[in-house]
N, C-alpha and C. Protein backbone atom coordinates (compact mmCIF):
# COMPACT_ATOMS: atom_id res chain seq x y z
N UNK A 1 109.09 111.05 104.27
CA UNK A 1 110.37 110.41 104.05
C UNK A 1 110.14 108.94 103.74
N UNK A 2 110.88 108.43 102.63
CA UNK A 2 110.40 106.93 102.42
C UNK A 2 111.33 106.15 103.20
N UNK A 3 110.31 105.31 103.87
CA UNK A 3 111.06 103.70 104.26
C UNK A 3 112.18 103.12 103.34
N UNK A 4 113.13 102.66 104.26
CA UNK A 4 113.95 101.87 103.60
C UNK A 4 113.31 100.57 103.41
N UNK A 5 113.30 99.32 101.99
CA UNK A 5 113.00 98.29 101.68
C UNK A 5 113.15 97.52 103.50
N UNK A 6 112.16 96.86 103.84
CA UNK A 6 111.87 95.72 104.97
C UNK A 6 112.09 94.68 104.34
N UNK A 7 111.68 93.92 102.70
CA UNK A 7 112.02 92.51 102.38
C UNK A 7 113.07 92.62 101.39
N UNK A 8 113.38 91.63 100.90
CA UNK A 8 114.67 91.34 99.75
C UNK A 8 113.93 90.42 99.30
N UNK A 9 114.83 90.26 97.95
CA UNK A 9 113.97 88.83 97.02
C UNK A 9 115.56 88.24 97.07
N UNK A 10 115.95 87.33 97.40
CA UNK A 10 117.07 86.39 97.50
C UNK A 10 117.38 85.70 96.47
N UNK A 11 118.39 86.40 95.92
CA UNK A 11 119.13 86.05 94.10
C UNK A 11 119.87 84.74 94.41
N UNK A 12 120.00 83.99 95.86
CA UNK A 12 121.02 83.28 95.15
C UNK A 12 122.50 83.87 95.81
N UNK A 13 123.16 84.87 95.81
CA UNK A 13 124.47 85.32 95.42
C UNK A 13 125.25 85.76 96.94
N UNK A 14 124.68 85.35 97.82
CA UNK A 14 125.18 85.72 99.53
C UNK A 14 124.82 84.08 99.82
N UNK A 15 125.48 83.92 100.99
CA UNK A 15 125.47 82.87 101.53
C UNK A 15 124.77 83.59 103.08
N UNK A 16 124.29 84.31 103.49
CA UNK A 16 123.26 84.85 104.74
C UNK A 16 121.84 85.02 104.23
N UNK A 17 121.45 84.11 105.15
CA UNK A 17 119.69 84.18 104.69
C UNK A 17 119.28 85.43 105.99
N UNK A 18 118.27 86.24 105.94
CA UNK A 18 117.65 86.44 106.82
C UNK A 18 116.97 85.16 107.45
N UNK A 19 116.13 85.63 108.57
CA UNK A 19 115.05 84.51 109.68
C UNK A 19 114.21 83.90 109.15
N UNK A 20 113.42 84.59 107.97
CA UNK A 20 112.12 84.14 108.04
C UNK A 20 112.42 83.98 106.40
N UNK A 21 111.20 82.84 105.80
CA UNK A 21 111.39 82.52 104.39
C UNK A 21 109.61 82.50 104.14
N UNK A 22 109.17 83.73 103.20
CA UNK A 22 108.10 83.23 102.60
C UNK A 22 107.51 83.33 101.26
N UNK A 23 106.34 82.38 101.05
CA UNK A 23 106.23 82.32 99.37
C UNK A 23 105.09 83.21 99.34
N UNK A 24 105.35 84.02 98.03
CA UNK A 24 104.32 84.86 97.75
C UNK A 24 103.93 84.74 96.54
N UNK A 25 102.65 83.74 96.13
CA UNK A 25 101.89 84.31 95.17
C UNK A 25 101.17 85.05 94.71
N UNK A 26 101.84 85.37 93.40
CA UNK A 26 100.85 86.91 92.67
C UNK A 26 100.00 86.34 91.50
N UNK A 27 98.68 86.85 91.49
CA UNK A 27 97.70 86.53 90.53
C UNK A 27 98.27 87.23 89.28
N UNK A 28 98.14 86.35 88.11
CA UNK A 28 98.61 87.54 86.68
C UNK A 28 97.44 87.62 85.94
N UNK A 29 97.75 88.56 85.01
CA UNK A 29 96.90 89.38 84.30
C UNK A 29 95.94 87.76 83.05
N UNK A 30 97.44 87.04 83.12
CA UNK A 30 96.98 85.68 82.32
C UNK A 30 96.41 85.02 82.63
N UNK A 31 95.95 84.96 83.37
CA UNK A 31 94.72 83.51 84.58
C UNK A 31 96.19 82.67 85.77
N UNK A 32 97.49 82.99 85.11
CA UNK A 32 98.46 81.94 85.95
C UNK A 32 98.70 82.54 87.17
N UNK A 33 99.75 81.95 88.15
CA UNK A 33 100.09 82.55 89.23
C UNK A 33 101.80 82.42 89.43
N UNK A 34 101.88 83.44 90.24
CA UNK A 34 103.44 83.45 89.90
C UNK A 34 104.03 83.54 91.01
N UNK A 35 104.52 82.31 91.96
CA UNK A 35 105.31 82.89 93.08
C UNK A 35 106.95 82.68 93.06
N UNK A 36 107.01 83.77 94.47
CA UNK A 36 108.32 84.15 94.69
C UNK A 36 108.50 83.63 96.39
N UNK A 37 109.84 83.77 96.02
CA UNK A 37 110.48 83.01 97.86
C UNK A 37 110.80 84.76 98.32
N UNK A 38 109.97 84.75 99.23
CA UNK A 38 110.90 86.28 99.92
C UNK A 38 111.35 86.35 101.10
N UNK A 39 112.50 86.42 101.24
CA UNK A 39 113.41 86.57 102.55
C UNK A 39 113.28 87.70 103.31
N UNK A 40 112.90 87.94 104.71
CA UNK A 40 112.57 88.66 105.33
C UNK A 40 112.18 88.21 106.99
N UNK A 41 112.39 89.18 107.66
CA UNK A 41 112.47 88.95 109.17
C UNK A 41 110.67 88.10 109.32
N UNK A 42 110.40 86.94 110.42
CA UNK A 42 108.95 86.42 110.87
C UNK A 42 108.40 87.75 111.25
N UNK A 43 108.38 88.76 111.69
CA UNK A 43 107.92 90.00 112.50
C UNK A 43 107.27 91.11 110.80
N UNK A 44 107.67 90.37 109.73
CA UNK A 44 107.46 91.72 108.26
C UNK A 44 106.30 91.06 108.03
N UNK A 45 105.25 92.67 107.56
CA UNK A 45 104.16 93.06 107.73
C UNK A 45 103.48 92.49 106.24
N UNK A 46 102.80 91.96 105.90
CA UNK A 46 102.34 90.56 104.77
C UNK A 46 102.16 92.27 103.47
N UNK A 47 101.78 93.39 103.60
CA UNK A 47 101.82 94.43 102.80
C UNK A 47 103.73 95.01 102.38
N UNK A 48 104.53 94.18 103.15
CA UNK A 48 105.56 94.68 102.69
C UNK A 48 106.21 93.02 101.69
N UNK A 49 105.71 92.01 102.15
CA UNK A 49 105.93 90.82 101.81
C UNK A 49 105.29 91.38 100.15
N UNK A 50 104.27 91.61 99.73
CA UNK A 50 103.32 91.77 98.80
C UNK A 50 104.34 92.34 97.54
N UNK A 51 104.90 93.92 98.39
CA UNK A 51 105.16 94.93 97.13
C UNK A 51 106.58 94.62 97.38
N UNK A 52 107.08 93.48 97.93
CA UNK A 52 108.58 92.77 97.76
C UNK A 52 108.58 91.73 96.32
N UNK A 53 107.72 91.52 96.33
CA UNK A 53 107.30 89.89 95.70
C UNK A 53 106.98 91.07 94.26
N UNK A 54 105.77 91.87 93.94
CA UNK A 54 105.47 92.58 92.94
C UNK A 54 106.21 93.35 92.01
N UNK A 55 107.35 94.32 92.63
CA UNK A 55 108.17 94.96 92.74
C UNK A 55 108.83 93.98 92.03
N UNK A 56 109.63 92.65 92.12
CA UNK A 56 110.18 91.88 91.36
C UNK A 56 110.08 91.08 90.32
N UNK A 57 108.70 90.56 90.30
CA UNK A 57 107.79 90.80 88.95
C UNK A 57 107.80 91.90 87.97
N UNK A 58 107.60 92.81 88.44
CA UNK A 58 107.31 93.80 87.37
C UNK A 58 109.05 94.03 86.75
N UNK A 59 109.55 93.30 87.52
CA UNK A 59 111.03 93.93 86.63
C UNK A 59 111.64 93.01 85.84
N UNK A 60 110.40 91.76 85.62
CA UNK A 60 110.92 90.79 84.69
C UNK A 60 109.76 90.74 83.73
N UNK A 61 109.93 89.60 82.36
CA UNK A 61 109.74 90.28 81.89
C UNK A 61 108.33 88.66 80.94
N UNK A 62 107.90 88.69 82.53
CA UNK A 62 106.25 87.73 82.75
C UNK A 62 105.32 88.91 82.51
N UNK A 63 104.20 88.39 82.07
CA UNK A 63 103.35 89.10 81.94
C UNK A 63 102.64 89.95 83.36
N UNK A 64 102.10 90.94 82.95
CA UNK A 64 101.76 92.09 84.28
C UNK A 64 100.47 91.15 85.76
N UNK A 65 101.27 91.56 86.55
CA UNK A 65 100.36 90.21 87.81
C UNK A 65 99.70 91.64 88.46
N UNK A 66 98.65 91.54 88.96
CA UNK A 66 97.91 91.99 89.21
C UNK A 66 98.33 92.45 90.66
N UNK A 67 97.98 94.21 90.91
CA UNK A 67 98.15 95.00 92.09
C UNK A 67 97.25 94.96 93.13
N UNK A 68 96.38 93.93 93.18
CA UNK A 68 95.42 93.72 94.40
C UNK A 68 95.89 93.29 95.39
N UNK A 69 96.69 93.34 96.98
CA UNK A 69 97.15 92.72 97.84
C UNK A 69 95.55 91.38 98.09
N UNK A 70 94.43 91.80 98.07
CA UNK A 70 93.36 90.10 98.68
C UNK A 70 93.59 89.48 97.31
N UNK A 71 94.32 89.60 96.04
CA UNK A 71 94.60 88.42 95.22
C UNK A 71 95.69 87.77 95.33
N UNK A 72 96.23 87.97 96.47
CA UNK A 72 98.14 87.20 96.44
C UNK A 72 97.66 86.08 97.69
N UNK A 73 98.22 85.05 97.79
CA UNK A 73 98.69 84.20 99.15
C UNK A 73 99.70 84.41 99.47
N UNK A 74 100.31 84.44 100.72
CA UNK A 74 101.15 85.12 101.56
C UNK A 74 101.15 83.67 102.61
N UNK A 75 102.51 82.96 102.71
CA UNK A 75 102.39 82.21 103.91
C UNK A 75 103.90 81.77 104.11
N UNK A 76 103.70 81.59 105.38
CA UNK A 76 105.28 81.11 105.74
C UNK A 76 106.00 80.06 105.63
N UNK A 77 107.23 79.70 105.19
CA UNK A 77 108.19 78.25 104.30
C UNK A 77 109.20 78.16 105.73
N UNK A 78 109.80 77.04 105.66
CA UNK A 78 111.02 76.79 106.75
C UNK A 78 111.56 76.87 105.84
């Protein structure tokens, strides 16, 4: 049975943040790097932070960032 989504990528369009705020950079296929702010509880697991952040990439329309979780930084923002 699949998990329900643990992170959100925060459009902007609610005025409720979750707890925790972190940036996730993804390595791309181009040599650049591409991060994202992902909203999600301090307690979410840096593999759900990952395919939150990827998952939203791939649905735009940057070039393809690479599926390796040891090529991303993962760290926590106030």
């Amino acid at each position: 049975m699949p998990r329900p989504p643990h992170c959100t990528i925060f459009d902007g369009t609610s005025d409720s943040l979750p707890e925790g705020c972190w940036l996730v950079e993804l390595a791309g296929v181009d040599g650049r790097r591409y991060a994202y702010r992902v909203y999600a509880a301090r307690t979410a697991l840096p593999g759900d932070l990952f395919w939150s952040a990827l998952h939203h990439h791939d649905e735009g329309p940057l070039p393809r960032a690479f599926d390796l979780f040891d090529t991303a930084l993962i760290r926590p923002i106030s």
